[in-house]
N, C-alpha and C. Protein backbone atom coordinates (compact mmCIF):
# COMPACT_ATOMS: atom_id res chain seq x y z
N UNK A 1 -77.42 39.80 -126.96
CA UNK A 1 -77.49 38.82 -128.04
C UNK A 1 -78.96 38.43 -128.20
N UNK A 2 -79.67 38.58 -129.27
CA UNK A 2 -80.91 38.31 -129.50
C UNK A 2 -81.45 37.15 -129.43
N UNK A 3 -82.47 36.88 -129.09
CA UNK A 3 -83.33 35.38 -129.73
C UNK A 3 -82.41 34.61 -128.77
N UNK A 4 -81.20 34.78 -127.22
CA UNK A 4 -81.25 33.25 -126.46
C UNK A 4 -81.52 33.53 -125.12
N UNK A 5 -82.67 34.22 -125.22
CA UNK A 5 -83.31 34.30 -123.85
C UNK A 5 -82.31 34.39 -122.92
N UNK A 6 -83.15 33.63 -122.01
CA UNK A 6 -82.15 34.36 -120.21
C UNK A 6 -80.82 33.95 -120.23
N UNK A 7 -79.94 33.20 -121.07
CA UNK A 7 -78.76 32.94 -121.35
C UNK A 7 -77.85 34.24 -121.93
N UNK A 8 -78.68 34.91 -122.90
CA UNK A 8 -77.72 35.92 -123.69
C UNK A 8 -78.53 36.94 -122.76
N UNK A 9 -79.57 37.16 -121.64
CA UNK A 9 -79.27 38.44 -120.58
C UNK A 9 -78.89 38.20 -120.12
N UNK A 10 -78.28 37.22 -119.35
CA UNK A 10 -77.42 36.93 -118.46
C UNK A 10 -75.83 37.72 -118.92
N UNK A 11 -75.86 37.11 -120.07
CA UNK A 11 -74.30 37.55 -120.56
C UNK A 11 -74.65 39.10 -120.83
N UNK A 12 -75.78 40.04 -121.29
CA UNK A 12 -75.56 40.99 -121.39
C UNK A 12 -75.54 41.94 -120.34
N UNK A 13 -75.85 41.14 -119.34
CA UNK A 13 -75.77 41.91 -118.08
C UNK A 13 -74.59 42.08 -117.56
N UNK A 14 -73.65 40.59 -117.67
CA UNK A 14 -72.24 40.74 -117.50
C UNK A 14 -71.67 41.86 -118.45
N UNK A 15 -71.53 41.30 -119.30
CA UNK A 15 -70.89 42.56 -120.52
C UNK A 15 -70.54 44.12 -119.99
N UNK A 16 -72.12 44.15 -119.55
CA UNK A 16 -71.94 45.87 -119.40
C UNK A 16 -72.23 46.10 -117.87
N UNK A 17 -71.85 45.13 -117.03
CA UNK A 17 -71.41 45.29 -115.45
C UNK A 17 -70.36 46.44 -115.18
N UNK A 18 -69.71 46.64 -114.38
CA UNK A 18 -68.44 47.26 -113.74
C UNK A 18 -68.23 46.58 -112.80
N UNK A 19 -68.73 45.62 -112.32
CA UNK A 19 -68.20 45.23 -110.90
C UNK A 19 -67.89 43.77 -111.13
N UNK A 20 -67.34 42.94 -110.44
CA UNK A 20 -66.79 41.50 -110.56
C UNK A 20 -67.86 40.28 -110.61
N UNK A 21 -69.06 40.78 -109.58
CA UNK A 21 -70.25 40.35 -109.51
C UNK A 21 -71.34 40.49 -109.61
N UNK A 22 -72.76 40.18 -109.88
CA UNK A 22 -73.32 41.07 -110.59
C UNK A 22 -74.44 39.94 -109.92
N UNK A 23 -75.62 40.59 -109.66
CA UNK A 23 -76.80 40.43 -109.34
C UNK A 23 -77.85 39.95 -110.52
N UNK A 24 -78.14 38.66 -110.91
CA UNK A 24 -79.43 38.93 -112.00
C UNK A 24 -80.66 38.07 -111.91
N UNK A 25 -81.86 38.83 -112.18
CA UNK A 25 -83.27 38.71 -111.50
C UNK A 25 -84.34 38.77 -112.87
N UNK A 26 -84.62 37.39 -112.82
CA UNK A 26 -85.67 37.56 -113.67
C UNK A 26 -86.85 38.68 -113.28
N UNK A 27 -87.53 39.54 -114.65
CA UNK A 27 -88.97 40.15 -114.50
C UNK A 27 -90.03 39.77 -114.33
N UNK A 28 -89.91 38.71 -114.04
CA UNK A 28 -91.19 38.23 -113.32
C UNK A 28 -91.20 37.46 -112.00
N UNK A 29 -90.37 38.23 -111.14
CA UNK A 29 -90.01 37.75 -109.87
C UNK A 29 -89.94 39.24 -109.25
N UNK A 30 -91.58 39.90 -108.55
CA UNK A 30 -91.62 41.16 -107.93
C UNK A 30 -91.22 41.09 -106.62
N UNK A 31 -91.37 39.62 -106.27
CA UNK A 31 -91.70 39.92 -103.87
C UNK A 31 -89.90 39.60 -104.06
N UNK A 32 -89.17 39.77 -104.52
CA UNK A 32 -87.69 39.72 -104.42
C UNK A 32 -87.29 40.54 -102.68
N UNK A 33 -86.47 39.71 -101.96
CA UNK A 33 -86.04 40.27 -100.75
C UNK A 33 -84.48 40.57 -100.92
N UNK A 34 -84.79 41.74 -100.02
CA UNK A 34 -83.51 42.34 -100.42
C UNK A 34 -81.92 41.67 -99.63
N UNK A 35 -82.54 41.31 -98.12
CA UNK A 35 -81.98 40.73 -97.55
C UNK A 35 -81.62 39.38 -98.31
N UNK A 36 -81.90 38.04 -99.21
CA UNK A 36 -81.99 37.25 -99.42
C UNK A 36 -80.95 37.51 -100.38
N UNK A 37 -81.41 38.65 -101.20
CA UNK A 37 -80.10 39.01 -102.13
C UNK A 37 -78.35 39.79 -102.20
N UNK A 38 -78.88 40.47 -100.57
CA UNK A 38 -77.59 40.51 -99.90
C UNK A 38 -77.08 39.45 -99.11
N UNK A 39 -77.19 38.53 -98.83
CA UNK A 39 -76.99 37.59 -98.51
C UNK A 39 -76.37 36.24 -99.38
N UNK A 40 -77.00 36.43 -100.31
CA UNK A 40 -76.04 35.62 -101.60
C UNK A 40 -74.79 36.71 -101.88
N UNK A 41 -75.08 37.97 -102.54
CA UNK A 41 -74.24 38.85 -102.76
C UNK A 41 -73.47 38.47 -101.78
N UNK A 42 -73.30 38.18 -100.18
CA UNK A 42 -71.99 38.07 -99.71
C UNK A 42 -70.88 37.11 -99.49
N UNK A 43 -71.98 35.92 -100.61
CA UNK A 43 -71.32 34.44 -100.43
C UNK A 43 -70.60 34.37 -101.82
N UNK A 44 -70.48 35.47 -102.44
CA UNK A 44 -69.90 35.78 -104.17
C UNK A 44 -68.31 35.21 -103.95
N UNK A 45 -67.74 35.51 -103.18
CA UNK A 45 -66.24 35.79 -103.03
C UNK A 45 -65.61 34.14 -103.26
N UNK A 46 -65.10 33.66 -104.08
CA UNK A 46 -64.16 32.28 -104.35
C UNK A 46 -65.56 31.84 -105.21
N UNK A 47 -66.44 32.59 -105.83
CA UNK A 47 -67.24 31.37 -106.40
C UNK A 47 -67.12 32.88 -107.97
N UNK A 48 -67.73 31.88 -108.96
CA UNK A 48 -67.90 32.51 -109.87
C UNK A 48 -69.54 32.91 -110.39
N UNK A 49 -70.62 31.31 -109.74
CA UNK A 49 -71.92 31.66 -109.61
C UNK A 49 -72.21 31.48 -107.97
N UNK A 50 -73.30 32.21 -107.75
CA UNK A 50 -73.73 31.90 -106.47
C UNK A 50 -75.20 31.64 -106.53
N UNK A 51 -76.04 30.35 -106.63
CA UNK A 51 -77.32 30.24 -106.98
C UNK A 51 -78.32 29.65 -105.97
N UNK A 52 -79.30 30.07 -106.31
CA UNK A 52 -80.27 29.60 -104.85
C UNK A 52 -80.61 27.91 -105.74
N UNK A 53 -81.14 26.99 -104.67
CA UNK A 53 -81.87 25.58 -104.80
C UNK A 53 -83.17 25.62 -104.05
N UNK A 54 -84.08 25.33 -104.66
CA UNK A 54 -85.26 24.69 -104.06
C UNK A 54 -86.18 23.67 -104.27
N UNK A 55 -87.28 23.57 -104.31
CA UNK A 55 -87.67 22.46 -104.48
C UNK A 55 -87.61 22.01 -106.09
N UNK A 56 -87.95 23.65 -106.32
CA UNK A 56 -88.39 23.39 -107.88
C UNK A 56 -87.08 23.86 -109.12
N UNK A 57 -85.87 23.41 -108.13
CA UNK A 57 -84.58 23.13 -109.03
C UNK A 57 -83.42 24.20 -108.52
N UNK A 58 -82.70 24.73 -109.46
CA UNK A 58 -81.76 25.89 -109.22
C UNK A 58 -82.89 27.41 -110.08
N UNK A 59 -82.90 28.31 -109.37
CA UNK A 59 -83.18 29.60 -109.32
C UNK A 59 -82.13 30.39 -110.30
N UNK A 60 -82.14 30.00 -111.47
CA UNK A 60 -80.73 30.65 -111.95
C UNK A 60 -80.88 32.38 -112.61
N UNK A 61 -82.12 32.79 -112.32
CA UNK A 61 -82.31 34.28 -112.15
C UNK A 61 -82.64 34.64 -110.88
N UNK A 62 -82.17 34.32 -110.16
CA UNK A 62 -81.87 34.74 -108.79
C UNK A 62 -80.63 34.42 -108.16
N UNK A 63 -80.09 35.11 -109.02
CA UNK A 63 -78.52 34.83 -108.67
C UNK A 63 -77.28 35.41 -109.19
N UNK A 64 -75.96 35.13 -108.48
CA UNK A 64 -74.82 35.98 -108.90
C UNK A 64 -73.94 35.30 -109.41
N UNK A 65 -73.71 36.09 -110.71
CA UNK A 65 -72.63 35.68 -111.49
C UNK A 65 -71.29 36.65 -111.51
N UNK A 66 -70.17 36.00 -112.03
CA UNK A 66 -69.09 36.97 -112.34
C UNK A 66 -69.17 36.91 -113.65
N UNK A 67 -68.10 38.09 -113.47
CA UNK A 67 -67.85 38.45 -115.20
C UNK A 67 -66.59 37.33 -115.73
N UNK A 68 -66.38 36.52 -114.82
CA UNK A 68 -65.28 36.01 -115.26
C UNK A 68 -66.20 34.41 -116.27
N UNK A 69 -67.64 34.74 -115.88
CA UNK A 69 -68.55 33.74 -116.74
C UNK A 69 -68.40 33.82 -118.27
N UNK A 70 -67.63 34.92 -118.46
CA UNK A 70 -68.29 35.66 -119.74
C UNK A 70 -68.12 34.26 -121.06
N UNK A 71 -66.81 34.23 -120.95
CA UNK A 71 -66.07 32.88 -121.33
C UNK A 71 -66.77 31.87 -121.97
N UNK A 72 -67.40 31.15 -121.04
CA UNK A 72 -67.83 29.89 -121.06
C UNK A 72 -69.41 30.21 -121.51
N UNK A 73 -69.81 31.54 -121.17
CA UNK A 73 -71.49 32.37 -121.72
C UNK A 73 -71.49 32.39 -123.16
N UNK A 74 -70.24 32.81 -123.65
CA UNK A 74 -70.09 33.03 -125.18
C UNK A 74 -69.59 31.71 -125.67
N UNK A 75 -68.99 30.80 -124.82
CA UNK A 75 -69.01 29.45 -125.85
C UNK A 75 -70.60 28.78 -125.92
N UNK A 76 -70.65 29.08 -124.66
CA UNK A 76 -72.42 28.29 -124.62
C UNK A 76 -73.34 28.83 -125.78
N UNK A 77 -73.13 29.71 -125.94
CA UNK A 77 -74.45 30.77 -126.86
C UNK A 77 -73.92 30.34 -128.24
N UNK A 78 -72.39 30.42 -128.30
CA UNK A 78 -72.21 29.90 -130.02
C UNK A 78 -72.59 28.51 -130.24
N UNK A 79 -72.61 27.78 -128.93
CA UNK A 79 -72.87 26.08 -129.50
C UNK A 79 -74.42 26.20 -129.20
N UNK A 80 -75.01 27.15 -128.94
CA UNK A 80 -76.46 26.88 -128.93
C UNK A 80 -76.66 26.14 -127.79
N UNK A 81 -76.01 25.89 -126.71
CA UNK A 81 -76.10 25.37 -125.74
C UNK A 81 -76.61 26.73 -124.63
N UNK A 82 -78.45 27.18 -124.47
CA UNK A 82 -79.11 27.98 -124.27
C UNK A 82 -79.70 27.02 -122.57
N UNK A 83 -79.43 26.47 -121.93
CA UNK A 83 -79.51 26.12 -120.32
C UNK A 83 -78.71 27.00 -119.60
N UNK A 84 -79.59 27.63 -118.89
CA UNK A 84 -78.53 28.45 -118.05
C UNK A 84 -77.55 27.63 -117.10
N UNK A 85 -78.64 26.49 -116.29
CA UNK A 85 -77.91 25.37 -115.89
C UNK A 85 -76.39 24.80 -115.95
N UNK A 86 -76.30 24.40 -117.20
CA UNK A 86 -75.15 24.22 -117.84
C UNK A 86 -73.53 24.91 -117.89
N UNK A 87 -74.14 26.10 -117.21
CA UNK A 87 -72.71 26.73 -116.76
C UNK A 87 -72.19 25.92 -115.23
N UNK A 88 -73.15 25.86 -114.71
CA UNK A 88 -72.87 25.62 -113.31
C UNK A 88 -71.86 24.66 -112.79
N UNK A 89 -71.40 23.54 -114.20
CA UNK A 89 -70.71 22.64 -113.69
C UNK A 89 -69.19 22.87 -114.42
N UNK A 90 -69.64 23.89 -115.61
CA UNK A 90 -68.39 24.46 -115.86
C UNK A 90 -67.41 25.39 -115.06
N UNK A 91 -67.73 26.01 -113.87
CA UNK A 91 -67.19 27.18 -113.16
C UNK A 91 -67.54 26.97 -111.88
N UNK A 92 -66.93 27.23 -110.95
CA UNK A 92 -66.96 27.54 -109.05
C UNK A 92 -68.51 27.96 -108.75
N UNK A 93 -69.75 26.90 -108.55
CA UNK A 93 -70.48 27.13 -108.31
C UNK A 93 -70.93 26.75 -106.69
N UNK A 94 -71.38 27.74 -106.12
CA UNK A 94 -72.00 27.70 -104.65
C UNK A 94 -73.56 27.50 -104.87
N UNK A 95 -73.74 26.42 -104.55
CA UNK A 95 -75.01 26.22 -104.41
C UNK A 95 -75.91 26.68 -103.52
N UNK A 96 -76.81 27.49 -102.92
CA UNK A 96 -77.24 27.48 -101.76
C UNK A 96 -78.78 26.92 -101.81
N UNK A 97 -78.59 26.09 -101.00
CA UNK A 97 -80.10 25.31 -100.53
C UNK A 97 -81.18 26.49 -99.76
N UNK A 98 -82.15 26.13 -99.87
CA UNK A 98 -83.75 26.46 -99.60
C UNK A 98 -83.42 27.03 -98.28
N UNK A 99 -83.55 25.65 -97.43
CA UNK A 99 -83.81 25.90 -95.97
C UNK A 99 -82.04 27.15 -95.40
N UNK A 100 -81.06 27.24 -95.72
CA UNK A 100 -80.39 28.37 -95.69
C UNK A 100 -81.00 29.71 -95.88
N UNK A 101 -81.67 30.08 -96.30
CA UNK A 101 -82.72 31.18 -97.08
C UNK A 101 -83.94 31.31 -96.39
N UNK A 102 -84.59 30.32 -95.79
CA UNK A 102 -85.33 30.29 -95.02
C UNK A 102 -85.45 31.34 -93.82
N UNK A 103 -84.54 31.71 -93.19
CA UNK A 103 -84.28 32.75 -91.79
C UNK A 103 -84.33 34.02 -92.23
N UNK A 104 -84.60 34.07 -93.69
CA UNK A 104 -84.02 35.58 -94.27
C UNK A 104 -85.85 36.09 -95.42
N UNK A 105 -86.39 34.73 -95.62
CA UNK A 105 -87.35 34.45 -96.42
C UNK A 105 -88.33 33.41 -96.10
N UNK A 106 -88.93 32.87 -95.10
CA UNK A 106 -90.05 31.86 -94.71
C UNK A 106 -90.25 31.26 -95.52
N UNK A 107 -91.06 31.73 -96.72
CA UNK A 107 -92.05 31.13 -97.14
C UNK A 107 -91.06 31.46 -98.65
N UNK A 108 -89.99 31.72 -99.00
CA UNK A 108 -89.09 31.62 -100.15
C UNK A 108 -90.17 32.31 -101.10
N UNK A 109 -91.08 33.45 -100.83
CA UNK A 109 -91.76 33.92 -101.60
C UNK A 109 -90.63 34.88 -102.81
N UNK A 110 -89.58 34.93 -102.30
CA UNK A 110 -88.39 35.73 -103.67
C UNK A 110 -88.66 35.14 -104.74
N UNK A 111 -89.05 33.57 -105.07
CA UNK A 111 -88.63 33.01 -105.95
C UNK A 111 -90.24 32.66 -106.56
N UNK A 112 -91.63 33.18 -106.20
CA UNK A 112 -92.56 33.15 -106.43
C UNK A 112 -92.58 34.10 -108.09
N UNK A 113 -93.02 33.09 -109.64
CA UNK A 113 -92.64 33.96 -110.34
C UNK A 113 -94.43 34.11 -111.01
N UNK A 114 -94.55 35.30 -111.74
CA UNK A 114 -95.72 35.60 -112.17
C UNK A 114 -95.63 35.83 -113.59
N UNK A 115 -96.48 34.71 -114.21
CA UNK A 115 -96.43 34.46 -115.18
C UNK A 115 -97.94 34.36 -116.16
N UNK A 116 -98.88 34.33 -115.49
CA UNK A 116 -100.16 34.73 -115.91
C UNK A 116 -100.96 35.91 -114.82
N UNK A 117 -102.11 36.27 -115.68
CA UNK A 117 -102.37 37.35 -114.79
C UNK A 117 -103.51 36.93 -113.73
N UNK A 118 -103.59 35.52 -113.31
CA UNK A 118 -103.85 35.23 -111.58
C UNK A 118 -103.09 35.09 -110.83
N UNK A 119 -101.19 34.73 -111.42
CA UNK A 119 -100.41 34.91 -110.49
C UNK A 119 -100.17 36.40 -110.32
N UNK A 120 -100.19 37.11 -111.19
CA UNK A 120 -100.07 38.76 -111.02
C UNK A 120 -101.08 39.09 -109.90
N UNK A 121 -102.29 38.82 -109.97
CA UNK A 121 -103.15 38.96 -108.55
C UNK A 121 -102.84 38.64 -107.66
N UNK A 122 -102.09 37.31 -107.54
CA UNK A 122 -101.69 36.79 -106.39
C UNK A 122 -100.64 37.55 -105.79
N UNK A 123 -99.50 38.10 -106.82
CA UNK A 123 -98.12 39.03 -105.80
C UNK A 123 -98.71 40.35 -105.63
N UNK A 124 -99.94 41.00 -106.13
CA UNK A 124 -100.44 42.20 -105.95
C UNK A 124 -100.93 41.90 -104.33
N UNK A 125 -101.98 41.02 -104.07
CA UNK A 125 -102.53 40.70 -102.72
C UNK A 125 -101.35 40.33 -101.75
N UNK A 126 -100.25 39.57 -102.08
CA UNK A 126 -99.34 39.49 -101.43
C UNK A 126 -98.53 40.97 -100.71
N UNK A 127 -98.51 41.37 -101.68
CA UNK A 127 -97.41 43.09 -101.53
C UNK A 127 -98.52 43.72 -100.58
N UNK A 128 -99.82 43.69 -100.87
CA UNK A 128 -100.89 44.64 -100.21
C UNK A 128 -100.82 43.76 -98.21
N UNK A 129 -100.64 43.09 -98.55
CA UNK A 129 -101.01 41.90 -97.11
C UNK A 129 -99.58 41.62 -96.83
N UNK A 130 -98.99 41.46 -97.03
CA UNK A 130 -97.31 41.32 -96.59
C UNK A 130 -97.48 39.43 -96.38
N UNK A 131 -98.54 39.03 -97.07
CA UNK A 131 -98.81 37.20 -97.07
C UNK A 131 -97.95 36.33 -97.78
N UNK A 132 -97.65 35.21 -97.36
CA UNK A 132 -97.25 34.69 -97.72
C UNK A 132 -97.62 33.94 -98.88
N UNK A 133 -95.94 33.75 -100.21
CA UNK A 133 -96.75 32.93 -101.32
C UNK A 133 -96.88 31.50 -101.39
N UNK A 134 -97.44 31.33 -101.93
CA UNK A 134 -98.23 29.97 -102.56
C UNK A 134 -97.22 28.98 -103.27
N UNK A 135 -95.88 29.54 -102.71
CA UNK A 135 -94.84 28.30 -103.72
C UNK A 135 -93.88 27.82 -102.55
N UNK A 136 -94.07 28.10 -101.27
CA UNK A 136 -93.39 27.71 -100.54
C UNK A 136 -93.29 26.65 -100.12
N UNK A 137 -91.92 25.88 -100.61
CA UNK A 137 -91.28 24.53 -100.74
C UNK A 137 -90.32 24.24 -100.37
């Protein structure tokens, strides 16, 4: 669906899933751990989202949705109601806090996003140095 941002990829990712749950990651989030994301992936089961928390709110592209969102994705998008947020209190949401994530991710660098090109330097030096990022909260 055009023109509602990470709301209508979200839903287009559901759409054309095959599986019940579905993994989705904003592009501008490279130091993504894989462990961090199997690790939500295994907390999917009785929830419909499974989303990380940190300091700097809910992570809602770093996270798993079902297809059973689809629903409440396509009422949201027709009322123009474009918060990804906003699903969360409509459907079985698992919240998972920071410090949970922590044993799997230190420094929660997954959620480090690059959005100008000094943060692009910054996850390049990171990936080269295996260092920790600069958003760890």
């Amino acid at each position: 669906i055009p023109d509602r941002g990470p709301l209508g990829g979200i839903h287009a990712a559901l759409f054309a899933s095959r599986t019940d749950h579905t993994f989705c990651l904003a592009c501008d989030m490279p130091l993504v751990n894989p462990a961090v994301v199997a690790h939500l992936c295994a907390l999917a089961r009785g929830y419909e989202v499974v989303v990380p928390v940190t300091a700097a709110g809910f992570e809602p592209l770093h996270a798993v949705y079902s297809r059973s969102c689809l629903p409440h994705l396509e009422r949201m998008l027709q009322e123009g109601r474009l918060r990804v947020d906003a699903l969360f209190s409509a459907v079985r949401t698992h919240r998972v806090e920071a410090d949970a994530l922590r044993p799997l991710d230190p420094s929660l660098r997954s959620f480090f996003n690059v959005n100008t090109p000094a943060d692009l330097e910054t996850a390049r030096r990171l990936l080269d140095r295996g260092g920790e990022a600069p958003c760890a909260s």
